[in-house]
C-alpha atoms as a PDB file:
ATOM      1  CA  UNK A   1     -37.962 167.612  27.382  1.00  0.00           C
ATOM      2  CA  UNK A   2     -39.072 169.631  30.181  1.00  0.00           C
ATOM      3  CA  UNK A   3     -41.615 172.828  30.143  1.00  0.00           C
ATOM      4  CA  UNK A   4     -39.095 174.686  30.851  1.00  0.00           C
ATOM      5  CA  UNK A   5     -36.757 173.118  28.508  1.00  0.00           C
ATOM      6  CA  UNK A   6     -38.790 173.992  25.797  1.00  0.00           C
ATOM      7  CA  UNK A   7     -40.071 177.388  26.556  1.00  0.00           C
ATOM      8  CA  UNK A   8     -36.144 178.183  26.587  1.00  0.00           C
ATOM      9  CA  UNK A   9     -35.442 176.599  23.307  1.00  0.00           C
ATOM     10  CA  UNK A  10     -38.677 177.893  21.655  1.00  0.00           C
ATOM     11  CA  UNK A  11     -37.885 181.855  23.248  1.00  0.00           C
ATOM     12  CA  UNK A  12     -34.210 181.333  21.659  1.00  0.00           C
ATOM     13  CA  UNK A  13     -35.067 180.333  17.960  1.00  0.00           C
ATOM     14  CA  UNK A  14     -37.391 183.109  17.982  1.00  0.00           C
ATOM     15  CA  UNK A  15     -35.063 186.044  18.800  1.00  0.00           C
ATOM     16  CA  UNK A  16     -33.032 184.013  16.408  1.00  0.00           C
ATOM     17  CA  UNK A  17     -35.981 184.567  13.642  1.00  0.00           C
ATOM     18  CA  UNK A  18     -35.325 180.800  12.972  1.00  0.00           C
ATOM     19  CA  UNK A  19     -38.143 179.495  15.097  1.00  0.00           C
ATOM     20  CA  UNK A  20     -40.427 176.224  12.944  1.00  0.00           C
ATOM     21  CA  UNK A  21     -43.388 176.877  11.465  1.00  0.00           C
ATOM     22  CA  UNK A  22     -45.149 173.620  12.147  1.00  0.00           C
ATOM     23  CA  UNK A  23     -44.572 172.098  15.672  1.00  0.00           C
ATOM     24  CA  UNK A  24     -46.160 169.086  17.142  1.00  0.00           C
ATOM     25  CA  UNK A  25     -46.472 169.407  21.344  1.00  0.00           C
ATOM     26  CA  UNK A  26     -46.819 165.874  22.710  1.00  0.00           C
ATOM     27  CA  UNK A  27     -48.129 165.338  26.386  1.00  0.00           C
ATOM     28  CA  UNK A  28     -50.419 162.684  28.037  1.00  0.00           C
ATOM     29  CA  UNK A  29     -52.156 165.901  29.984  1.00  0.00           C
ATOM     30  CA  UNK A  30     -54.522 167.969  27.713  1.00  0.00           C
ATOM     31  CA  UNK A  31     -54.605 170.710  30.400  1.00  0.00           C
ATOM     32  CA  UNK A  32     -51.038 170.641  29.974  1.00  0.00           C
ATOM     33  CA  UNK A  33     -50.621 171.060  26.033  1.00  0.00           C
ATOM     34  CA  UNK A  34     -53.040 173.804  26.356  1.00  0.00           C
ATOM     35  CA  UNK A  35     -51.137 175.666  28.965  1.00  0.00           C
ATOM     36  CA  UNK A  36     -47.938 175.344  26.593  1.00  0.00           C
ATOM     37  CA  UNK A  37     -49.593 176.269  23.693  1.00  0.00           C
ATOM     38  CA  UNK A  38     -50.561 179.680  25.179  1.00  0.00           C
ATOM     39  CA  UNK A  39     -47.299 180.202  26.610  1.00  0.00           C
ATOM     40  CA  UNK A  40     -45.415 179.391  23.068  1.00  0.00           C
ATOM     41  CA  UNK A  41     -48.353 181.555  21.436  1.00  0.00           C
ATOM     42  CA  UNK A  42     -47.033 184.431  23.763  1.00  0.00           C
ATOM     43  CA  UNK A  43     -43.344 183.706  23.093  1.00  0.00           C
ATOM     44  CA  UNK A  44     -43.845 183.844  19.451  1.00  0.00           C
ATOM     45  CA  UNK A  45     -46.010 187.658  19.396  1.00  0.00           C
ATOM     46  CA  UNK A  46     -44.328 189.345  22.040  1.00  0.00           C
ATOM     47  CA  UNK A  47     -43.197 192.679  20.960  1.00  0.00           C
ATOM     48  CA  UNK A  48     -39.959 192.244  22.655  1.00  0.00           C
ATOM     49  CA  UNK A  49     -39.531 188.403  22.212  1.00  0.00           C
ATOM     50  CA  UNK A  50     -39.084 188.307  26.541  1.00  0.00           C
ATOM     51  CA  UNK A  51     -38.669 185.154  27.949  1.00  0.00           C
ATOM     52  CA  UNK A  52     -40.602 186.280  30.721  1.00  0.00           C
ATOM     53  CA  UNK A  53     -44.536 187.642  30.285  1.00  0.00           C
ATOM     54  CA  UNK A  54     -43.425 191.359  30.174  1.00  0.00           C
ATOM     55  CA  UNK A  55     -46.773 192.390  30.086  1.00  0.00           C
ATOM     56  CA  UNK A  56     -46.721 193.618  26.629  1.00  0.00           C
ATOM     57  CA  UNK A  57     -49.660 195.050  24.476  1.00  0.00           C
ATOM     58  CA  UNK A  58     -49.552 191.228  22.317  1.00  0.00           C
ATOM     59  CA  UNK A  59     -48.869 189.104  25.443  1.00  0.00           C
ATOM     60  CA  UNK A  60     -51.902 190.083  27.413  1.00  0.00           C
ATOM     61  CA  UNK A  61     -53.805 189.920  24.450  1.00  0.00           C
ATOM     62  CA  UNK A  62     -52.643 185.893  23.830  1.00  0.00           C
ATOM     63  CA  UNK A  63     -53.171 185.131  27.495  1.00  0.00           C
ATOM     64  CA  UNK A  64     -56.851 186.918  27.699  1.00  0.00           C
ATOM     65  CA  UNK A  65     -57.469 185.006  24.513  1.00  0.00           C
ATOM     66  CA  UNK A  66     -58.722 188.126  22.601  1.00  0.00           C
ATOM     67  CA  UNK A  67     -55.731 187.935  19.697  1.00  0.00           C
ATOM     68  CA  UNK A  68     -57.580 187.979  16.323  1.00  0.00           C
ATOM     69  CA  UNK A  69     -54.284 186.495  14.961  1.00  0.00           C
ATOM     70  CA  UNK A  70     -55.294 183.131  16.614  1.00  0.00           C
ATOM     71  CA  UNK A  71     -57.065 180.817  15.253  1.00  0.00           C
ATOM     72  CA  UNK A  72     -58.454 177.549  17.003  1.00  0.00           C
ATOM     73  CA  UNK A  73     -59.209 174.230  15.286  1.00  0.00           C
ATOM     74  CA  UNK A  74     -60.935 171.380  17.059  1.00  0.00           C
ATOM     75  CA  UNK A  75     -62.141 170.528  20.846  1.00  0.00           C
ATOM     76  CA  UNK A  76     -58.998 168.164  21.688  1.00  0.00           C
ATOM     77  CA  UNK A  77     -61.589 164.997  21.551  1.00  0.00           C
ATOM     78  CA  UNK A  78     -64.117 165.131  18.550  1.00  0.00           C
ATOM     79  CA  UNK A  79     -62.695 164.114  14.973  1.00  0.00           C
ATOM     80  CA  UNK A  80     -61.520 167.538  12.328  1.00  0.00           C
ATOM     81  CA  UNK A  81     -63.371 167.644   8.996  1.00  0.00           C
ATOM     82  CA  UNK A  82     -61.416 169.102   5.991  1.00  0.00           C
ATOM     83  CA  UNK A  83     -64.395 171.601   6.166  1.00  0.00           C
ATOM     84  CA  UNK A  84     -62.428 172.921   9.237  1.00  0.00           C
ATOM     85  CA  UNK A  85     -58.853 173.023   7.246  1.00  0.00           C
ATOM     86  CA  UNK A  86     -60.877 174.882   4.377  1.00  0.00           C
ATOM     87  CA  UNK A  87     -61.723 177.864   6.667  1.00  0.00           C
ATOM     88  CA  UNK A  88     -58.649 177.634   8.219  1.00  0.00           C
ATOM     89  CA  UNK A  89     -56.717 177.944   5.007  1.00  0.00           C
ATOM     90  CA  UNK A  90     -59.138 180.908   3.545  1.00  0.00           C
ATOM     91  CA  UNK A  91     -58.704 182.796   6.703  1.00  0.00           C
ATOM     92  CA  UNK A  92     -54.768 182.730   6.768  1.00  0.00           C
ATOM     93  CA  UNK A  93     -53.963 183.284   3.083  1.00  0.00           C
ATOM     94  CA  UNK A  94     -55.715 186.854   3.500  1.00  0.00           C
ATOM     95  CA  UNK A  95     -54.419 189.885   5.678  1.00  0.00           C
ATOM     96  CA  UNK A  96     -54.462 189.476   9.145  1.00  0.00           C
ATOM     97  CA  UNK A  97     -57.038 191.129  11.247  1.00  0.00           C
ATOM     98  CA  UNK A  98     -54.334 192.400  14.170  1.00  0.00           C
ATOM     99  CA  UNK A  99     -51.198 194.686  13.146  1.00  0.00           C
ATOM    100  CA  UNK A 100     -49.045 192.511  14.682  1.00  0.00           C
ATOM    101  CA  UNK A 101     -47.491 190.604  11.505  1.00  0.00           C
ATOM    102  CA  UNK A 102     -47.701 187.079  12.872  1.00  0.00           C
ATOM    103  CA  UNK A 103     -50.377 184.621  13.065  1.00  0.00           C
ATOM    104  CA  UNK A 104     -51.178 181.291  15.012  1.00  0.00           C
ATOM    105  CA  UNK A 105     -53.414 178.740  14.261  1.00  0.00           C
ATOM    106  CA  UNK A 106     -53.735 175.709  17.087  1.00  0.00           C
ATOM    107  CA  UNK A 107     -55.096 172.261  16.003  1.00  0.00           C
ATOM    108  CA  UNK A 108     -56.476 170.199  19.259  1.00  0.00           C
ATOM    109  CA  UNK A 109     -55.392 167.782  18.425  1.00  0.00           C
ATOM    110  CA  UNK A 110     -53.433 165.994  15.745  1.00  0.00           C
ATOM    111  CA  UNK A 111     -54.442 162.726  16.254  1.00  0.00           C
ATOM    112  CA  UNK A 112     -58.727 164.098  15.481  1.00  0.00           C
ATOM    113  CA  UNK A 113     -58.119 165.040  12.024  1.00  0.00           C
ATOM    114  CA  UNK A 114     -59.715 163.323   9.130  1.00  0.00           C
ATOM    115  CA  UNK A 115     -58.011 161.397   6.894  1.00  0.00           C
ATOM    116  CA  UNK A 116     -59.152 164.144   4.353  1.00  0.00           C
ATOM    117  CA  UNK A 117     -58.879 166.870   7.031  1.00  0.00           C
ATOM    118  CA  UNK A 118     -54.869 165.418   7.130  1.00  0.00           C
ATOM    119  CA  UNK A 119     -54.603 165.942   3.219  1.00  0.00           C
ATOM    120  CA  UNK A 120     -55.771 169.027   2.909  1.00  0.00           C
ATOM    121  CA  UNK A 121     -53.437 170.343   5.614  1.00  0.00           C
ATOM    122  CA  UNK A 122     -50.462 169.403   4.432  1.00  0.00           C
ATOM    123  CA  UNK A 123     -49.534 171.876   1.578  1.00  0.00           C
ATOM    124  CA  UNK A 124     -50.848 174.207   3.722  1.00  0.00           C
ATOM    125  CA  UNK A 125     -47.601 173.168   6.602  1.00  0.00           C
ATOM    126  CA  UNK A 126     -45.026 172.735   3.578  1.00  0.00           C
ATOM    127  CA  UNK A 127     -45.667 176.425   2.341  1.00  0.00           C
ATOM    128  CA  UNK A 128     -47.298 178.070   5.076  1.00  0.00           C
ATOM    129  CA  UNK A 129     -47.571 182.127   4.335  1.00  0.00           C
ATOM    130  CA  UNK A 130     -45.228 184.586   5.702  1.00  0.00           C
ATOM    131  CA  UNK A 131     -45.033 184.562   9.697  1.00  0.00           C
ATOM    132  CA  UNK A 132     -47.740 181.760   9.932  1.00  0.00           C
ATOM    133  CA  UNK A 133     -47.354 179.353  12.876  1.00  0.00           C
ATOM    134  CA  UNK A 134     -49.175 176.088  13.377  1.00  0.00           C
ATOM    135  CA  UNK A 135     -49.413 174.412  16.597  1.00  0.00           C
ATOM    136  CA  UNK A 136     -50.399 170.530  16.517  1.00  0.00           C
ATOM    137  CA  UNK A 137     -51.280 169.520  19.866  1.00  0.00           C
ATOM    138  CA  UNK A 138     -51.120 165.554  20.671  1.00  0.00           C
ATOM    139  CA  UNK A 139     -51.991 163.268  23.588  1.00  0.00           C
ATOM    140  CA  UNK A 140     -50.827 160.620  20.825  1.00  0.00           C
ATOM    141  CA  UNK A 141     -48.205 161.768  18.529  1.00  0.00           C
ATOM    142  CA  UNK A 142     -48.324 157.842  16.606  1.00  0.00           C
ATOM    143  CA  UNK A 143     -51.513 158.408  15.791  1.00  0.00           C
ATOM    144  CA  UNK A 144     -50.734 161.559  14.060  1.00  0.00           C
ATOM    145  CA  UNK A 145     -50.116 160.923   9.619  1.00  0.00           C
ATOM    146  CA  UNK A 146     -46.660 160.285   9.422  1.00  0.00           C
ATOM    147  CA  UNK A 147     -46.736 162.991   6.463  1.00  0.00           C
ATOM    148  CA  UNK A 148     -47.893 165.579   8.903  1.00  0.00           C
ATOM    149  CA  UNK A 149     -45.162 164.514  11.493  1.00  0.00           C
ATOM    150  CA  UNK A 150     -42.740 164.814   8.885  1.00  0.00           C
ATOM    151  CA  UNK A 151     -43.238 168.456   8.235  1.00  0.00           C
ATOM    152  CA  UNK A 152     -43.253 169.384  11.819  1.00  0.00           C
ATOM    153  CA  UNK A 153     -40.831 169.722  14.461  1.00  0.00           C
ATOM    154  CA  UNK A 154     -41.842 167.467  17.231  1.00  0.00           C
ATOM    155  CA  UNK A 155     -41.674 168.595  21.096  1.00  0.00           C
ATOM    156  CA  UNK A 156     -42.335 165.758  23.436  1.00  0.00           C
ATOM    157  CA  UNK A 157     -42.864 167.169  27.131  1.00  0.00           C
ATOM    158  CA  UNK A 158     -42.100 165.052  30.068  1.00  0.00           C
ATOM    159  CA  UNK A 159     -44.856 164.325  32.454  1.00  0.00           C
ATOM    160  CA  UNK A 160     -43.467 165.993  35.726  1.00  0.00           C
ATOM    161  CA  UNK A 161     -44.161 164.293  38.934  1.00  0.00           C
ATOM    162  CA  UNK A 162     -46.006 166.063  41.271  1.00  0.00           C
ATOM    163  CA  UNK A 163     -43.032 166.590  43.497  1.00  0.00           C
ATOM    164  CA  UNK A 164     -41.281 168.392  40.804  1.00  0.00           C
ATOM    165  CA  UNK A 165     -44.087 170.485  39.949  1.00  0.00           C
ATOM    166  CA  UNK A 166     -44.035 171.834  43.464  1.00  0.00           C
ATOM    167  CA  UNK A 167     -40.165 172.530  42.738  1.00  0.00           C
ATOM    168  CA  UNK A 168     -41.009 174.797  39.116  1.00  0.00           C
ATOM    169  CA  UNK A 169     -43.796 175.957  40.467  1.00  0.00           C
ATOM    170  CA  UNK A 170     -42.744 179.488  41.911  1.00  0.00           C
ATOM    171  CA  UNK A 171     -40.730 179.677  38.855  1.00  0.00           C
ATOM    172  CA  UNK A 172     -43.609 179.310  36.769  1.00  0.00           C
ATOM    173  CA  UNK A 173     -45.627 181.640  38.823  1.00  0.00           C
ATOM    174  CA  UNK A 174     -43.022 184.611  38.305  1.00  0.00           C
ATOM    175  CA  UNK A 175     -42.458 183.804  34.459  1.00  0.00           C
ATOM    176  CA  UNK A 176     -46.323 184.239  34.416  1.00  0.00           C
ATOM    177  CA  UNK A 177     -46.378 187.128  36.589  1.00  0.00           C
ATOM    178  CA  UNK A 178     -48.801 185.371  38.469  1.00  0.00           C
ATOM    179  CA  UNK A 179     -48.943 187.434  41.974  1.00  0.00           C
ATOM    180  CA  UNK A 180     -52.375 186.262  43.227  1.00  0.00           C
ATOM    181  CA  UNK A 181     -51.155 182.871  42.105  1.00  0.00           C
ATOM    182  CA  UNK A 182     -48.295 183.340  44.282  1.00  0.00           C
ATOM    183  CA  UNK A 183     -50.068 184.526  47.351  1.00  0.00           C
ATOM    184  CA  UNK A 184     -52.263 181.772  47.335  1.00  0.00           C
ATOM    185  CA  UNK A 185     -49.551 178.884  47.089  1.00  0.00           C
ATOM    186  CA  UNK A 186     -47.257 180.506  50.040  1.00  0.00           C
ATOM    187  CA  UNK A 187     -50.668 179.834  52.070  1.00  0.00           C
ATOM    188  CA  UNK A 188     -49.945 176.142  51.158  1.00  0.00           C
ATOM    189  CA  UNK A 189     -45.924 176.596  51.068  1.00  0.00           C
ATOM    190  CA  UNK A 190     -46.097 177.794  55.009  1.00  0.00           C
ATOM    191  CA  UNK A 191     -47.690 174.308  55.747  1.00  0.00           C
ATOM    192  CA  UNK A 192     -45.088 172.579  54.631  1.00  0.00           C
ATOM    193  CA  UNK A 193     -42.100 170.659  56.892  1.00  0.00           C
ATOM    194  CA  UNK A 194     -38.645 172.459  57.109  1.00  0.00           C
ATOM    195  CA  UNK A 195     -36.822 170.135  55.286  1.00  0.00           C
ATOM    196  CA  UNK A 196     -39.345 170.077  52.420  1.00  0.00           C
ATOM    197  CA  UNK A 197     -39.495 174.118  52.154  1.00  0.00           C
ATOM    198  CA  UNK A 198     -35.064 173.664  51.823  1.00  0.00           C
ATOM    199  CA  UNK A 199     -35.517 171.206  49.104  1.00  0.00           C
ATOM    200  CA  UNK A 200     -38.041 173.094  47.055  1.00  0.00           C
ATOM    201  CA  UNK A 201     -35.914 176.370  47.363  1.00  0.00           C
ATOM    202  CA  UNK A 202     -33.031 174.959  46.427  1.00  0.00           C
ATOM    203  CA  UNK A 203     -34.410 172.981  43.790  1.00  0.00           C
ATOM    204  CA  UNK A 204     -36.431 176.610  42.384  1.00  0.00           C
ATOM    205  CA  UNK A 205     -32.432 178.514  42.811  1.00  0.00           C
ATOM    206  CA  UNK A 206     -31.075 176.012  40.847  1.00  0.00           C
ATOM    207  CA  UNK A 207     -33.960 176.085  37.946  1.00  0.00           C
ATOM    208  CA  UNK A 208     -33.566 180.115  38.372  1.00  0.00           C
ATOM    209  CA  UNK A 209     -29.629 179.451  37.376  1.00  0.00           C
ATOM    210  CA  UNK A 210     -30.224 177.839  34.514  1.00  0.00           C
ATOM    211  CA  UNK A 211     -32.779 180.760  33.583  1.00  0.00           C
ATOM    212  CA  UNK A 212     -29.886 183.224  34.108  1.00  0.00           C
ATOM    213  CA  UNK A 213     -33.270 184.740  36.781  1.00  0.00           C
ATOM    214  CA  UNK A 214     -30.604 186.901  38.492  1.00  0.00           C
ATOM    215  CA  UNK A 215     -33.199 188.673  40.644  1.00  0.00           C
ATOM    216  CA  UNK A 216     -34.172 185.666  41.990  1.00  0.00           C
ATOM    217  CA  UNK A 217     -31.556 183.962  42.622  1.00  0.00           C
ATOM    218  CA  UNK A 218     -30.006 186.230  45.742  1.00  0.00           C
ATOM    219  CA  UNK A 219     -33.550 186.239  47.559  1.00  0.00           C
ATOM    220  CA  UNK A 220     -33.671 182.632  47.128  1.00  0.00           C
ATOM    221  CA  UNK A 221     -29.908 182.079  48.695  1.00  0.00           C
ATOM    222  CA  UNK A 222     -30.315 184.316  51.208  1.00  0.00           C
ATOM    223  CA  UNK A 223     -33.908 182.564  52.157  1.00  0.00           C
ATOM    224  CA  UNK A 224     -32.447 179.423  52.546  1.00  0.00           C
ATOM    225  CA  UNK A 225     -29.445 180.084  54.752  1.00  0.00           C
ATOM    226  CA  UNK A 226     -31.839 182.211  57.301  1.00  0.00           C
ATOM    227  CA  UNK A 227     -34.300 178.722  57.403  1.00  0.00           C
ATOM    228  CA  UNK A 228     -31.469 176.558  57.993  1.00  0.00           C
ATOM    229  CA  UNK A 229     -30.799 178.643  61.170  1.00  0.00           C
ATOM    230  CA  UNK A 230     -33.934 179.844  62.074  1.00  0.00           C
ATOM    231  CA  UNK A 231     -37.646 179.075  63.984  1.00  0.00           C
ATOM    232  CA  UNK A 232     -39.413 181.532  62.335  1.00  0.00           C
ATOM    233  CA  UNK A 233     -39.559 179.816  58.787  1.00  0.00           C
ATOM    234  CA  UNK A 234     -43.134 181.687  58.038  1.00  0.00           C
ATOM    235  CA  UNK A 235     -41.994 184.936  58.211  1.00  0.00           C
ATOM    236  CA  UNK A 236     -38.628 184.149  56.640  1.00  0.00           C
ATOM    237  CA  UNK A 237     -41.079 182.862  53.941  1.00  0.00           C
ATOM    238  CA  UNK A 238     -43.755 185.908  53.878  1.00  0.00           C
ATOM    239  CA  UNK A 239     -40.768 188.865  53.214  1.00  0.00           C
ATOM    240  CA  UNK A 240     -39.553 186.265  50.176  1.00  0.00           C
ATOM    241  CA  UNK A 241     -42.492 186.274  48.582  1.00  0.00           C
ATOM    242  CA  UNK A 242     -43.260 189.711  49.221  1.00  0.00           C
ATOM    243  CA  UNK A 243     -39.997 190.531  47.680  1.00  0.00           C
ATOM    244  CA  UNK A 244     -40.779 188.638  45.012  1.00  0.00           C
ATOM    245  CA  UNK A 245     -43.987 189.699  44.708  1.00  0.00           C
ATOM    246  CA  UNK A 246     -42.842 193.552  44.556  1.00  0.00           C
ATOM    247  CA  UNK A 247     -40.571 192.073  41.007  1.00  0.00           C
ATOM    248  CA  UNK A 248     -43.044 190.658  38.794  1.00  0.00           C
END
């Protein structure tokens, strides 16, 4: 599955209240897993449940990575002792430290837990306590106890080429309300050939379809047709992201 893909399905189970309690996020990129462990970590204590960051109390707590709700296990390269578990399990069978009901624990990564760090962890995913959430990240998912596996759902993330990052990445930039973000990469975005600028517009309206991103979607069209028939692409390109900019 795509990022995307997943932040959709993940954003939909949880309005639903039927969103796992154990997941497993698989990617080759460890920069990656962490990035979609925030943004799931956001999805899942956002007072509203918004697809989008809407800037709530919760999500700008997740993303400044002050939520006392959160709980982090392991570096992502050195092994997990069952020492680790322990705490982990004493902590999140008391009250939670945060009035928002739900809590999060992240394990970086599966595949670093002990054998007896494994064990101890897996009554603990069977019958988690109310609104607990464990994320289980994994460059390796086959490495991972097959036991463990079992009691998670299992997200496997493409690696995007580079090309198609360029193509998600204004969408990903508005979803995270990004703006400086945004006025940086239109510095790159102007440099760009005509035909390449078409492409990745077209390629963001059609991603902002499938997001039902109505606001987006007209200032994109509209873009596009006027650099089709126009010379003066960069300041075609400067009032879109302005206009976008004024949005998120």
């Amino acid at each position: 599955m795509k990022k995307i893909e997943v932040f959709k399905t993940v954003n939909e189970l949880i309005k639903e209240n039927k969103f796992y309690h154990s997941i497993i996020i698989s990617n080759e990129n460890q920069n990656e897993l962490n990035e979609i462990s925030t943004e799931i970590t956001r999805q899942i204590y956002c007072s509203s449940k918004s697809f989008e960051n809407d800037s709530c109390d919760w999500c700008l707590k997740v993303i400044k990575g002050n939520n006392l709700n959160t709980f982090f296990i392991g570096d992502g390269s050195t092994k997990i002792s069952k020492e680790e578990i322990k705490e982990l399990i004493i902590r999140f069978s008391s009250t939670g430290l945060e009035e928002n009901k739900n809590k999060v624990y992240i394990i970086a990564n599966g595949e670093n837990l002990s054998e007896s760090a494994s064990n101890s962890i897996l009554k603990f995913l069977e019958e988690p306590p109310k609104n607990t959430y464990a994320i289980i990240l994994t460059n390796d998912r086959n490495q991972i106890l097959s036991t463990i596996k079992s009691r998670c759902k299992l997200f496997s993330i493409e690696n995007d080429s580079e090309k198609l990052e360029l193509d998600s990445q204004i969408i990903n930039l508005v979803i995270n309300k990004d703006k400086s973000g945004l006025l940086e990469y239109l510095i790159d975005f102007k440099k760009m050939d005509k035909n390449e600028i078409i492409r990745i517009l077209k390629n963001t309206f059609n991603i902002s379809l499938e997001l039902n991103m109505k606001y987006l979607q007209e200032m994109l069209l509209d873009s596009i047709n006027e650099i089709k028939n126009s010379n003066y692409i960069n300041l075609i390109l400067e009032n879109l992201f302005i206009k976008i900019y004024e949005v998120i």
